[in-house]
N, C-alpha and C. Protein backbone atom coordinates (compact mmCIF):
# COMPACT_ATOMS: atom_id res chain seq x y z
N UNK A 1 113.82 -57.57 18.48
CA UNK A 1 114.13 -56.27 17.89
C UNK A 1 115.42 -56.38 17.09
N UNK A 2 115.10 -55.78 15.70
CA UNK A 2 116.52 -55.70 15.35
C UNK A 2 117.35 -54.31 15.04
N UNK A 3 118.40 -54.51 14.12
CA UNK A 3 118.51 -53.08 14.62
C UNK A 3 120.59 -52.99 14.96
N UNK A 4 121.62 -52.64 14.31
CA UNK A 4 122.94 -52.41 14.43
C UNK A 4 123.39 -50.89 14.51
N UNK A 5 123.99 -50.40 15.33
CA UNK A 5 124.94 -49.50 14.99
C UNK A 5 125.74 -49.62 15.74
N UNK A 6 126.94 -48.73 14.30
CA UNK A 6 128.40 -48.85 14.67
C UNK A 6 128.94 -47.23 15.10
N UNK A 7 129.93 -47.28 16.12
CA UNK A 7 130.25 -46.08 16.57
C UNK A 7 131.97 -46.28 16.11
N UNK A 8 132.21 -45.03 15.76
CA UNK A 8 133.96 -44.90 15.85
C UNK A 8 134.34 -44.27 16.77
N UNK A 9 133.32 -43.28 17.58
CA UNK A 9 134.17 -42.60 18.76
C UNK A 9 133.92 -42.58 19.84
N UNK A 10 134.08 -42.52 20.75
CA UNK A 10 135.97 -42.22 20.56
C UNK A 10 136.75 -43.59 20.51
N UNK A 11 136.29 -45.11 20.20
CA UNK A 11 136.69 -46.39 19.42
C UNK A 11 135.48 -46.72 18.66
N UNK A 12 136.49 -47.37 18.16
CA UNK A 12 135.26 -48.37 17.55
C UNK A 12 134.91 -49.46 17.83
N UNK A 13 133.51 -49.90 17.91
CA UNK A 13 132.61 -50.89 18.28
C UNK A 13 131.00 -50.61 17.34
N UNK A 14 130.45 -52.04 17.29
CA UNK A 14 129.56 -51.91 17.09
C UNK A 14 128.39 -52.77 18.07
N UNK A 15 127.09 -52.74 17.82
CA UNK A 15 126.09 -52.89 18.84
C UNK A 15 124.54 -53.36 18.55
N UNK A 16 124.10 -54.20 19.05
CA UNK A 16 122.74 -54.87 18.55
C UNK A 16 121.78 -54.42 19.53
N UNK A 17 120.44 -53.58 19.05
CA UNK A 17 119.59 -52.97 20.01
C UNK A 17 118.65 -54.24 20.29
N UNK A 18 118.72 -54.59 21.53
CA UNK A 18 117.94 -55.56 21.87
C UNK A 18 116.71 -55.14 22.53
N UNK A 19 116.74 -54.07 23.63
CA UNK A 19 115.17 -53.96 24.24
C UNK A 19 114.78 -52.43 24.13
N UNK A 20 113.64 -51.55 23.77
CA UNK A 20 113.43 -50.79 24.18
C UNK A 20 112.88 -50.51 26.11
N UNK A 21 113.61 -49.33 26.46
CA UNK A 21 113.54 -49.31 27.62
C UNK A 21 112.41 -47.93 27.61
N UNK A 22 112.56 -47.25 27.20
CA UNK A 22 111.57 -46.24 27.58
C UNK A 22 111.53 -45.34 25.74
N UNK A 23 110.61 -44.37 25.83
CA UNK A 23 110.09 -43.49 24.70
C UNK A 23 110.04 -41.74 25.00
N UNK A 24 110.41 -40.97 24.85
CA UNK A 24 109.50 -39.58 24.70
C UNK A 24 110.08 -38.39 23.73
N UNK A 25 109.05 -37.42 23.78
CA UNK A 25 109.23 -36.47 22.98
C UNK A 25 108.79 -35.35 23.05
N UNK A 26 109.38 -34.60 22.59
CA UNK A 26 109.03 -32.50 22.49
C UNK A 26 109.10 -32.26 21.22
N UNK A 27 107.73 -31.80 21.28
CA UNK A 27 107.32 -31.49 19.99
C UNK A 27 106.54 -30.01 20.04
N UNK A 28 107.50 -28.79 19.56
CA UNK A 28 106.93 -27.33 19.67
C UNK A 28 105.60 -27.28 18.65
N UNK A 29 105.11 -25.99 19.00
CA UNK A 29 103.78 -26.01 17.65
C UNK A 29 104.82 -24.58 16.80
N UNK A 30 103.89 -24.62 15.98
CA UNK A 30 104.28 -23.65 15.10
C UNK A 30 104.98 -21.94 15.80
N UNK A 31 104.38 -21.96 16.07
CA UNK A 31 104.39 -20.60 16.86
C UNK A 31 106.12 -20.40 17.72
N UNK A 32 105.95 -21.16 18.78
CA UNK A 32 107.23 -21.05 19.28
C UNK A 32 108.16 -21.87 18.69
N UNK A 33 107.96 -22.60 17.21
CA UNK A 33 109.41 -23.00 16.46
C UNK A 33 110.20 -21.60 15.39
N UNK A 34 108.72 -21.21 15.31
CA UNK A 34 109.71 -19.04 14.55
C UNK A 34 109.83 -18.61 15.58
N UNK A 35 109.28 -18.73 16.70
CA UNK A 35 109.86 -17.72 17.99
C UNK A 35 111.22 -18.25 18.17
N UNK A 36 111.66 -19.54 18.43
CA UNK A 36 113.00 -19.96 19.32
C UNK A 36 113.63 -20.59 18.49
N UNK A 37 113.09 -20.66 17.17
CA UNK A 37 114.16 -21.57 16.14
C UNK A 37 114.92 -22.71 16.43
N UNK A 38 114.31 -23.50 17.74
CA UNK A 38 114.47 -24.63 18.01
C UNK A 38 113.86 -25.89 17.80
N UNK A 39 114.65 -26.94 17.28
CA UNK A 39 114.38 -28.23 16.94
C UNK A 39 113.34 -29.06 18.15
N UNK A 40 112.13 -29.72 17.71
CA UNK A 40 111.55 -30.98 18.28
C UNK A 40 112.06 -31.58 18.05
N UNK A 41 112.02 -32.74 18.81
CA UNK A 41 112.49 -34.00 18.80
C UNK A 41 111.75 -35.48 20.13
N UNK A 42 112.67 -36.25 19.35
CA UNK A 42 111.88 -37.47 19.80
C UNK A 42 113.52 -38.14 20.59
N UNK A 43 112.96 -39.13 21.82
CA UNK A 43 114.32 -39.84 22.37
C UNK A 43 113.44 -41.23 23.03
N UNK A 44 114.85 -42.39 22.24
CA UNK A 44 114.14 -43.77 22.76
C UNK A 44 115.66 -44.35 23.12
N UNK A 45 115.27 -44.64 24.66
CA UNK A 45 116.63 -45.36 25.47
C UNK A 45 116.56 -47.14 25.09
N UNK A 46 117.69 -47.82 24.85
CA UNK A 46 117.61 -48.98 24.45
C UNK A 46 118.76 -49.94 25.22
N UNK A 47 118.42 -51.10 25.30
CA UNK A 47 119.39 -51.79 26.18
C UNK A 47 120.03 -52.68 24.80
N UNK A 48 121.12 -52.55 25.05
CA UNK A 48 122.18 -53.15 23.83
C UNK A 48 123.09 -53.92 24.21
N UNK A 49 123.85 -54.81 23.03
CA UNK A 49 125.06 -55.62 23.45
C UNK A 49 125.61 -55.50 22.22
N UNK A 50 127.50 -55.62 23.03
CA UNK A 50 128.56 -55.67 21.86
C UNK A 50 128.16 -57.10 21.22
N UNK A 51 128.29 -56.23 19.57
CA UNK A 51 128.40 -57.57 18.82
C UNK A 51 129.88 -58.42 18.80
N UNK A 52 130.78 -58.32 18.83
CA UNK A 52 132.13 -58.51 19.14
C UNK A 52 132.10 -59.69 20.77
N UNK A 53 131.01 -59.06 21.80
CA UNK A 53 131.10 -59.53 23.02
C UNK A 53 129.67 -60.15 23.50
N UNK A 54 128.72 -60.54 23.04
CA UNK A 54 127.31 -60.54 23.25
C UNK A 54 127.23 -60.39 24.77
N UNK A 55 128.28 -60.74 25.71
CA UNK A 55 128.26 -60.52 27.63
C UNK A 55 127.95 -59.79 27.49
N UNK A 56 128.89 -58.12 26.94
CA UNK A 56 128.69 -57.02 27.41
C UNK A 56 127.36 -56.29 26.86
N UNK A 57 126.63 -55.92 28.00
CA UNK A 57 125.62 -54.71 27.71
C UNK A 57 125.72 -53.37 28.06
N UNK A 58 124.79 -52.55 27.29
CA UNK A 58 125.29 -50.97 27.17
C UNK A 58 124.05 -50.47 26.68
N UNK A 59 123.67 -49.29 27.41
CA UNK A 59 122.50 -48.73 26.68
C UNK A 59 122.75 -47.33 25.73
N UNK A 60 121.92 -47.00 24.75
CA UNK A 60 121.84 -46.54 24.10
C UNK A 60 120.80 -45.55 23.66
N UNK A 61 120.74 -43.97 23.65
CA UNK A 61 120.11 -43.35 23.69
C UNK A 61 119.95 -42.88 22.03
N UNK A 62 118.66 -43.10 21.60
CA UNK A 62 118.41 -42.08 20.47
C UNK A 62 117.64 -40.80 20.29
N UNK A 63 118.27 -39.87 20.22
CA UNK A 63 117.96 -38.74 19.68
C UNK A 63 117.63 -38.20 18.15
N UNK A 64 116.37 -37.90 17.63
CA UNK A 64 115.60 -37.87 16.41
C UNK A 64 115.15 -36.61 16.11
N UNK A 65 115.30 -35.70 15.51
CA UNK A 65 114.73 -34.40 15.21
C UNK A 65 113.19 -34.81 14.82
N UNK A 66 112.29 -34.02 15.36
CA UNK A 66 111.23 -34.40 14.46
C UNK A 66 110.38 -32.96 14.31
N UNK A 67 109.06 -32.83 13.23
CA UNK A 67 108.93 -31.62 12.54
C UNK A 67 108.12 -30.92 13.68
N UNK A 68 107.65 -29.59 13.38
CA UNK A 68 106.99 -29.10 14.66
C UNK A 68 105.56 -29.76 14.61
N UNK A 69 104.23 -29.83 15.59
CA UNK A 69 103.26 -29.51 15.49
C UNK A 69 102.67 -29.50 14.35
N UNK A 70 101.50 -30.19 13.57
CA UNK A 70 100.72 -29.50 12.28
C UNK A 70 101.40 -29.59 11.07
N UNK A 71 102.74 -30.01 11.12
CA UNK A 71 103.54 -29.93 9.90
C UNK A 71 104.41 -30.95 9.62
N UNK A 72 103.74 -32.09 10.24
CA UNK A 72 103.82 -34.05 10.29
C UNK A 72 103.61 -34.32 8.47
N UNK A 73 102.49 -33.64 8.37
CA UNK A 73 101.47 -34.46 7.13
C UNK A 73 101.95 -33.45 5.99
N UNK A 74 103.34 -32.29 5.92
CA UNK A 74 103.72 -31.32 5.05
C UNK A 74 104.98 -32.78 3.87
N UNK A 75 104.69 -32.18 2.46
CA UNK A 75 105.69 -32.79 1.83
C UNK A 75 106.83 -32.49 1.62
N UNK A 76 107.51 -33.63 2.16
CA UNK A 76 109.17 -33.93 2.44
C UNK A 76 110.08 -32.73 2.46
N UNK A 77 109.96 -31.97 1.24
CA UNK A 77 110.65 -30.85 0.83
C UNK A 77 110.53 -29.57 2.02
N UNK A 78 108.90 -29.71 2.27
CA UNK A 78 108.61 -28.77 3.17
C UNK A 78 109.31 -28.75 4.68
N UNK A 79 108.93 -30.34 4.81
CA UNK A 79 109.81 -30.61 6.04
C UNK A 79 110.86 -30.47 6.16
N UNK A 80 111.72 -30.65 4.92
CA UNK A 80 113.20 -30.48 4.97
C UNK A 80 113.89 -29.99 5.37
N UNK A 81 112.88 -28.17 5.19
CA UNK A 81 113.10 -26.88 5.77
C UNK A 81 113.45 -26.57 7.05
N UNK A 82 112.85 -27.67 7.89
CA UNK A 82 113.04 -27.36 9.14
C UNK A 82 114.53 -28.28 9.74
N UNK A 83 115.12 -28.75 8.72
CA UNK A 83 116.10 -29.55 9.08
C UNK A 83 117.28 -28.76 9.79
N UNK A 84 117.94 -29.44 11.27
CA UNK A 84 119.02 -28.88 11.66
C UNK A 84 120.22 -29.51 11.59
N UNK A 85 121.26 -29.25 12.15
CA UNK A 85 122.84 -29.94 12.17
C UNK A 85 122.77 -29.43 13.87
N UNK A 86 122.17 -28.59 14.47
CA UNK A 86 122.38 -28.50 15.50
C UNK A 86 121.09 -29.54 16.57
N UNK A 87 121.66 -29.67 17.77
CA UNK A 87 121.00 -30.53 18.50
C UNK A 87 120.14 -29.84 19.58
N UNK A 88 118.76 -30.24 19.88
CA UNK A 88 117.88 -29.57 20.59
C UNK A 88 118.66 -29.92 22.10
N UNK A 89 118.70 -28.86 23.21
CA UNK A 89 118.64 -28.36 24.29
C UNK A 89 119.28 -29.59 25.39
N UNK A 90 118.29 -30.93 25.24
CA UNK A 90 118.38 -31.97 26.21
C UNK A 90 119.23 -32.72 26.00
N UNK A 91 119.46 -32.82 24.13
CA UNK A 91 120.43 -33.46 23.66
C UNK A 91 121.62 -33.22 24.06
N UNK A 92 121.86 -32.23 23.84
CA UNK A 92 123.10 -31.31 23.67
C UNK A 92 123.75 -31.27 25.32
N UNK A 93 122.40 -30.95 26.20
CA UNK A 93 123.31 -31.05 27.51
C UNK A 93 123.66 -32.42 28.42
N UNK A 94 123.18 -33.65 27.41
CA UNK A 94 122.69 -34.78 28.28
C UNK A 94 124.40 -35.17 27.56
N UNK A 95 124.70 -34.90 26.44
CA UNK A 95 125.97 -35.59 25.46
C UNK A 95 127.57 -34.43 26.07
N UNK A 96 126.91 -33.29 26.58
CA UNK A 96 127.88 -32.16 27.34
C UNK A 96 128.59 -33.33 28.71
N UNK A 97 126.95 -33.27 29.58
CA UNK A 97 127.68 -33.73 30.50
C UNK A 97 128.31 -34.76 30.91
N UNK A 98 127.19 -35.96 29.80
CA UNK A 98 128.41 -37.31 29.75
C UNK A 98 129.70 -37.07 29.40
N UNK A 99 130.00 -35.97 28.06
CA UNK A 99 131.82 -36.33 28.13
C UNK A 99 132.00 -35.49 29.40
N UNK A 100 131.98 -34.57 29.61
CA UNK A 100 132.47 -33.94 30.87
C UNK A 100 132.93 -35.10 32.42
N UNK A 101 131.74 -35.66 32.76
CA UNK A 101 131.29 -37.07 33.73
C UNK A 101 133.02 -38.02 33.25
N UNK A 102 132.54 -38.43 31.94
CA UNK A 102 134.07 -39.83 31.19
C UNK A 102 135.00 -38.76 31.85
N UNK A 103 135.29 -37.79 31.36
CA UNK A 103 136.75 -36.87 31.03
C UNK A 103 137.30 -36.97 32.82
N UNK A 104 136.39 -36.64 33.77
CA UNK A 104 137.09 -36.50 34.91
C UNK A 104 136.40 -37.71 35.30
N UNK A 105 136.63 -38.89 34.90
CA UNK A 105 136.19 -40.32 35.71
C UNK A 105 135.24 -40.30 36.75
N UNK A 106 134.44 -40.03 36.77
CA UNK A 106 133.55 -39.96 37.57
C UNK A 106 133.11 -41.07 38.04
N UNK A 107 132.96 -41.54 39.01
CA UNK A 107 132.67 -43.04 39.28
C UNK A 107 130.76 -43.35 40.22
N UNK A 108 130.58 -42.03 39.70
CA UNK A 108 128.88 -42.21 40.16
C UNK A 108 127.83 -42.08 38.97
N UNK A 109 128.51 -41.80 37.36
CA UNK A 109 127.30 -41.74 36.23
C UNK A 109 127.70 -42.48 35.46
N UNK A 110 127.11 -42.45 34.37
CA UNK A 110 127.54 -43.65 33.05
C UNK A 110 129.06 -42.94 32.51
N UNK A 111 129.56 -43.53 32.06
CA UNK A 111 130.63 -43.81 31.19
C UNK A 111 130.28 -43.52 29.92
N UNK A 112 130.64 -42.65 29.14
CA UNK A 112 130.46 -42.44 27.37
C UNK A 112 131.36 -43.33 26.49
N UNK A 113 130.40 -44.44 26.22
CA UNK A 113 131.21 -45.73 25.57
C UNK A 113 131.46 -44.82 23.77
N UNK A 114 130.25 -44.32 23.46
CA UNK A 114 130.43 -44.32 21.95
C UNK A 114 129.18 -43.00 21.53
N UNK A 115 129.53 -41.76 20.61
CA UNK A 115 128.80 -41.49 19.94
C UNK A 115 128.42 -41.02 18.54
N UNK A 116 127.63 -40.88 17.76
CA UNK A 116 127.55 -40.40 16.64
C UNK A 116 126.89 -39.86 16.17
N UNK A 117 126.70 -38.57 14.63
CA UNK A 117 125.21 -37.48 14.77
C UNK A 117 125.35 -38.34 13.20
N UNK A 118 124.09 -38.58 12.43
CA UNK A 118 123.51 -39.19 11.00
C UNK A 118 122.72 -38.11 11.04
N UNK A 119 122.19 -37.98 9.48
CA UNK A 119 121.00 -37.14 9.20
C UNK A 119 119.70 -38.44 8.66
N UNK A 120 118.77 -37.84 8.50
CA UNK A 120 117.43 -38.64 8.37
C UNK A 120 117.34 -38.23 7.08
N UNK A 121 116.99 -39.85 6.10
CA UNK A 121 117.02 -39.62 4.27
C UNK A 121 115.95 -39.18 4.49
N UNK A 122 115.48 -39.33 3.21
CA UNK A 122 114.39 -38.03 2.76
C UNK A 122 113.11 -38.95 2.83
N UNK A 123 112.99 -40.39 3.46
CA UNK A 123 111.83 -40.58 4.15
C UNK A 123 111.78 -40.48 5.90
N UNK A 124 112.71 -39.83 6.20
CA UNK A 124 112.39 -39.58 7.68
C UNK A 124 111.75 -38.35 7.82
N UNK A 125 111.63 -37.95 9.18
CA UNK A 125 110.28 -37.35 10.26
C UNK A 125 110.76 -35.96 8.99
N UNK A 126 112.09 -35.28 9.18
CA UNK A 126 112.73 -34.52 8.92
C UNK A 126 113.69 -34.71 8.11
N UNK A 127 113.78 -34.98 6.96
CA UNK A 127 114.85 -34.87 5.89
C UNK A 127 115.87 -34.17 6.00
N UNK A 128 116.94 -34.63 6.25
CA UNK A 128 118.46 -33.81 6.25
C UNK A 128 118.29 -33.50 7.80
N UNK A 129 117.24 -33.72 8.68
CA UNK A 129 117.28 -33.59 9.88
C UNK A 129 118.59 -34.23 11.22
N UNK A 130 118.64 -34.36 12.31
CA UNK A 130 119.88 -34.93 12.73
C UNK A 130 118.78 -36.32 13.38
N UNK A 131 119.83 -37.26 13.60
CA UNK A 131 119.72 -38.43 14.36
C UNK A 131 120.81 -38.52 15.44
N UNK A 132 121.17 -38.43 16.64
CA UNK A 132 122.20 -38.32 17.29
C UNK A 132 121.92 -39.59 18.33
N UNK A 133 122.99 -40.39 18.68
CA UNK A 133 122.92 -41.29 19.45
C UNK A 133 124.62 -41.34 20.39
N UNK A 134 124.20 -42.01 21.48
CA UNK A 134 124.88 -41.72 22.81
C UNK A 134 124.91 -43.04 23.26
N UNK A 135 125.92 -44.23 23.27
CA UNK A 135 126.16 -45.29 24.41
C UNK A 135 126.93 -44.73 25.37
N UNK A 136 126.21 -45.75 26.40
CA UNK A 136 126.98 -45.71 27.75
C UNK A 136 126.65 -46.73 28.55
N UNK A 137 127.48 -47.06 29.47
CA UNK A 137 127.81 -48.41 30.19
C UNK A 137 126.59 -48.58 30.87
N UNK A 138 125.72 -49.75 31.27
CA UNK A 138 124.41 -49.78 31.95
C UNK A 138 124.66 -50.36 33.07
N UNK A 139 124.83 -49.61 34.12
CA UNK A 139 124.98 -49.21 35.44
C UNK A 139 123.74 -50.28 36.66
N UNK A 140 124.53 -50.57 37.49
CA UNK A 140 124.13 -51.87 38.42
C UNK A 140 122.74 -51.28 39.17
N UNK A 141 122.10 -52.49 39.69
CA UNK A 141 120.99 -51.67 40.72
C UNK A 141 119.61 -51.28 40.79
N UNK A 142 118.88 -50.97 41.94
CA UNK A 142 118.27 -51.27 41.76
C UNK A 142 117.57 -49.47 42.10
N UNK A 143 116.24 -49.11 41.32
CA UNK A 143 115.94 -47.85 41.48
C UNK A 143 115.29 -47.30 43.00
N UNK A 144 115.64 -46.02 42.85
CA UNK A 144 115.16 -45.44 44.22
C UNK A 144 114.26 -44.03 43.62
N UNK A 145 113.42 -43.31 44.32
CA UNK A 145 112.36 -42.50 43.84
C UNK A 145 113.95 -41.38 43.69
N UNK A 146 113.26 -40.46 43.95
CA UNK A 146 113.84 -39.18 43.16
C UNK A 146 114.39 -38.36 44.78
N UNK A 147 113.19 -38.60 45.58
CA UNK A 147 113.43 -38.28 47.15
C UNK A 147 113.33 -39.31 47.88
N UNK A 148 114.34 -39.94 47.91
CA UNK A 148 115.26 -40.89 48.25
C UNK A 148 114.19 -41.33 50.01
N UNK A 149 114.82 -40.77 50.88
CA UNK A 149 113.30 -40.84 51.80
C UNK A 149 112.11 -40.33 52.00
N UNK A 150 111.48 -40.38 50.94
CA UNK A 150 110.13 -40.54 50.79
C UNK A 150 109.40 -41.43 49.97
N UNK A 151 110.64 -42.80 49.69
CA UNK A 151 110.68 -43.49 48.62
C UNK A 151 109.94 -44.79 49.18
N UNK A 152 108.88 -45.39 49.01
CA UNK A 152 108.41 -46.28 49.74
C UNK A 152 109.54 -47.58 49.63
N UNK A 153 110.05 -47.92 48.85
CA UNK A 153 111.24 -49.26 48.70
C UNK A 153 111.99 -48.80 49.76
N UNK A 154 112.60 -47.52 50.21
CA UNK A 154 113.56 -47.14 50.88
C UNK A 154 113.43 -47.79 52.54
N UNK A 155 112.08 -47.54 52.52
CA UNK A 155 111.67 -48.04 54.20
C UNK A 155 111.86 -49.85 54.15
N UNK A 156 111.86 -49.93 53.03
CA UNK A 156 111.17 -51.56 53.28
C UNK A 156 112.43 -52.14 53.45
N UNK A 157 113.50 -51.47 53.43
CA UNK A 157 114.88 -51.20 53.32
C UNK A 157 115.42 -51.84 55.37
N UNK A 158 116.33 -52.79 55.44
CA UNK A 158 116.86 -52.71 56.74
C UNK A 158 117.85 -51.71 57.10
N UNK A 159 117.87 -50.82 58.54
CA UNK A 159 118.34 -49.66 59.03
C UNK A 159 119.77 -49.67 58.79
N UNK A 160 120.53 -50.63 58.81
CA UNK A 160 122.15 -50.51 58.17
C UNK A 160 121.99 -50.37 56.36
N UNK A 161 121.35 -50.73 55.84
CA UNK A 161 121.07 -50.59 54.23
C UNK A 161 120.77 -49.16 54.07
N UNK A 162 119.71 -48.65 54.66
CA UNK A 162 119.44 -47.17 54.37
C UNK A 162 120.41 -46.24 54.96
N UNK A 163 121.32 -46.11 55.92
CA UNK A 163 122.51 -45.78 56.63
C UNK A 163 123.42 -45.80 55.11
N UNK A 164 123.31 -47.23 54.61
CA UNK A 164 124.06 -47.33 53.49
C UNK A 164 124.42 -46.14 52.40
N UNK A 165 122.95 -46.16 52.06
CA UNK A 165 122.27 -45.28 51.36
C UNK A 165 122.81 -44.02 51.42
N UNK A 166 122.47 -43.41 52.23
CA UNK A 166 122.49 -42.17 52.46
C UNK A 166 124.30 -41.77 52.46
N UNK A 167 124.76 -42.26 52.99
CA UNK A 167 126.08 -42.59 52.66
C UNK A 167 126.82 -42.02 51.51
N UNK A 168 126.20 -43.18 50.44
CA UNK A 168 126.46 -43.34 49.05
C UNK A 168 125.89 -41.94 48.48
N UNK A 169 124.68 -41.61 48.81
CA UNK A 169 124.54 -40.52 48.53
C UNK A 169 124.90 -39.25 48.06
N UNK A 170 126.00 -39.25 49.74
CA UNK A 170 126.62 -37.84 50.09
C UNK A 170 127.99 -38.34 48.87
N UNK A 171 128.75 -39.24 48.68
CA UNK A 171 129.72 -39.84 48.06
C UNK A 171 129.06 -39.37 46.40
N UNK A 172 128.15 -39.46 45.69
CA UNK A 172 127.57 -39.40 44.63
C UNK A 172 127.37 -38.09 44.41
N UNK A 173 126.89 -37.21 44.96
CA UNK A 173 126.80 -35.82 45.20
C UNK A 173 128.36 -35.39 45.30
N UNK A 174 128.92 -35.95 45.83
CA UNK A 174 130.15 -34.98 46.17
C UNK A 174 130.77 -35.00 44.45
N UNK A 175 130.66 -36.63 44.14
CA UNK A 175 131.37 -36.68 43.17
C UNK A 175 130.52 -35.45 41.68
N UNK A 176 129.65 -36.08 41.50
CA UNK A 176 129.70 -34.82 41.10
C UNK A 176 129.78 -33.02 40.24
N UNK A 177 129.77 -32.78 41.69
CA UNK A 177 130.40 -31.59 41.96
C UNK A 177 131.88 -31.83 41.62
N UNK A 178 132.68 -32.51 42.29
CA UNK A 178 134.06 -32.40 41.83
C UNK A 178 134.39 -32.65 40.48
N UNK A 179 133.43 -33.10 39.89
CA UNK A 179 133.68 -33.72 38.12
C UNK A 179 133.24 -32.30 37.37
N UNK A 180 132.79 -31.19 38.56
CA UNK A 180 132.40 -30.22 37.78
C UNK A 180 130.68 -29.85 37.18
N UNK A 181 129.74 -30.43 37.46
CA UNK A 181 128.55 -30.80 37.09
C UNK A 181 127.59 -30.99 38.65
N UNK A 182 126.79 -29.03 38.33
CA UNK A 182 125.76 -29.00 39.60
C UNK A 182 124.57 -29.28 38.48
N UNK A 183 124.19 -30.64 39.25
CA UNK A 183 122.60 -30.81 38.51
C UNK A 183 121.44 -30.08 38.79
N UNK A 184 121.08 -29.80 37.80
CA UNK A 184 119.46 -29.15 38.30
C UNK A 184 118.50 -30.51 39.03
N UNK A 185 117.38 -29.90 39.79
CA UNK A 185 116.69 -31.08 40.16
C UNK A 185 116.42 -31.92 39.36
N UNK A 186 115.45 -30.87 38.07
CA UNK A 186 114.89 -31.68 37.18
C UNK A 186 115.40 -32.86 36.23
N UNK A 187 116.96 -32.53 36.56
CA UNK A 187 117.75 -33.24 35.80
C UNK A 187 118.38 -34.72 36.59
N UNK A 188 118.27 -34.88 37.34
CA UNK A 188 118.27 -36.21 38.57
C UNK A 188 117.37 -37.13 38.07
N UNK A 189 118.13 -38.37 37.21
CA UNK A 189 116.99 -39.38 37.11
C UNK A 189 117.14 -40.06 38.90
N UNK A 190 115.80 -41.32 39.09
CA UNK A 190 116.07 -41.70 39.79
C UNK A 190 117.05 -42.57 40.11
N UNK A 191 117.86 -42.03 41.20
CA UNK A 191 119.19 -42.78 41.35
C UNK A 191 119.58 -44.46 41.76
N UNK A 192 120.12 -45.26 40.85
CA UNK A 192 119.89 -46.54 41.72
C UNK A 192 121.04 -46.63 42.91
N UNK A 193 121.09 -47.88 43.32
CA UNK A 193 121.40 -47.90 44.37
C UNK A 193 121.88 -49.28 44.35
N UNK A 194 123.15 -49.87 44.48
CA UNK A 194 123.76 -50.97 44.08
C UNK A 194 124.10 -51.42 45.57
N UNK A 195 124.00 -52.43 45.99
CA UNK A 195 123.70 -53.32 47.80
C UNK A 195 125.24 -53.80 47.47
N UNK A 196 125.69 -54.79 46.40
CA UNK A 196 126.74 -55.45 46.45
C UNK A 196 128.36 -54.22 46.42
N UNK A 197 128.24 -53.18 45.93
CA UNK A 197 129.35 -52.49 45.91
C UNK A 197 129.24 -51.35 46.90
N UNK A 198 127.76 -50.79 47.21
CA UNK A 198 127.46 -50.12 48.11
C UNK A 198 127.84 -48.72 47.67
N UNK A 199 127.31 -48.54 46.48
CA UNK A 199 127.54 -47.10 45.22
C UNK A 199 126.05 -46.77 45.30
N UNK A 200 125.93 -45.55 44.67
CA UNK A 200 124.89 -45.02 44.05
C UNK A 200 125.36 -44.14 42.90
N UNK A 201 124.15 -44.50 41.89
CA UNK A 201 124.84 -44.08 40.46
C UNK A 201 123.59 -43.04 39.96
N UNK A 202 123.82 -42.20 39.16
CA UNK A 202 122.86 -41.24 38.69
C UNK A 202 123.13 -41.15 37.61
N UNK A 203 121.75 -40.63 36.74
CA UNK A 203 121.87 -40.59 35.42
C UNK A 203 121.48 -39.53 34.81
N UNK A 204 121.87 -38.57 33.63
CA UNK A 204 121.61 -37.09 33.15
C UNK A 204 120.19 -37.12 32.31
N UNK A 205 119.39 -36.14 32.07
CA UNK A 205 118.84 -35.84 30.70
C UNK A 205 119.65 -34.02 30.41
N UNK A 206 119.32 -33.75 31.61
CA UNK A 206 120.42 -32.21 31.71
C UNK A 206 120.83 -32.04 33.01
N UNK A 207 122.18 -31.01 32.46
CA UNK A 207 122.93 -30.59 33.32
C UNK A 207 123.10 -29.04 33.44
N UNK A 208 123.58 -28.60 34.12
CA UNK A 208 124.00 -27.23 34.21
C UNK A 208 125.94 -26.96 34.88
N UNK A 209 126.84 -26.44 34.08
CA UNK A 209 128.01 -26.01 34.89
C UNK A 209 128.49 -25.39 35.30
């Protein structure tokens, strides 16, 4: 895969997208984009390294406006129309709560290495549309379900390890809350769970404060 970007903030660095890690997207139909005058969009998480450092890796989230429903195959101009500067919903609260998370050090979510908003030329989804992207540090470990014991890996787990666990848990949760950030459920990726430092780390799509 190829593929560079450079961030200035809050430093500067730049970054080579090496793997796609996952894909998805919300895409309104016509109807509820005049009802809520909110942007679709598309998001692809990527595993990256400093070009400066090729060691260090960092993943990288892209965020893509894209047109509503039915109005893919409209010309450029048309699409244009629907172009925003503002960021749809998931964006907006996933880039909230990472700086919020950096600002009070939080030592249970990613770290906000770098971000930046581009618009899409006039052969993208959405012309003059936004492109917004988000690094952050890619976090140790190994995954656990969402309900932690009901997680089949969890059992297969020895009784001082899951003790561990649960532990780390209450430590991850607390934190947090003290950083200021009550997650909704839905917003809990699954949390990994690191054996050698004996952390558990969580990751946003949204937040609530």
């Amino acid at each position: 895969m190829e593929g560079r970007e450079r961030f200035t903030e809050p430093r500067p660095s730049t970054w080579t997208l090496v793997t796609k890690v996952n894909e998805k997207h919300r895409q309104l139909d016509e109807s509820d984009y005049e009802t809520y005058k909110t942007p679709s969009s598309a998001s692809a998480l990527f595993v990256c390294q400093n070009v400066d450092n090729p060691s260090e890796e960092a993943l990288m989230r892209i965020y893509m406006q894209l047109p509503y429903k039915g109005s893919e195959m409209d010309r450029p101009e048309e699409r244009a129309e629907q172009a925003s500067e503002t960021l749809d919903s998931i964006a907006q609260s996933e880039f909230d709560a990472l700086q919020r998370l950096t600002e009070k050090r939080c030592e249970s979510t990613p770290t906000l290495l770098g971000y930046k908003k581009d618009k899409q030329d006039e052969d993208g989804f959405v012309p003059g549309g936004y492109i917004f992207y988000l690094l952050m540090i890619r976090l140790p470990g190994i995954r656990l379900g969402h309900n932690i014991e009901m997680d089949a890996l969890f059992w297969t787990l020895p009784d001082t390890t899951r003790d561990d666990i649960r532990e780390a848990f209450k430590v991850a949760h607390t934190n947090l809350i003290d950083a200021g950030i009550y997650p909704m459920f839905t917003a809990l990726k699954r949390p990994l769970w690191d054996e050698e430092s004996k952390k558990m780390y969580y990751s946003f799509s949204r937040s609530s404060f």
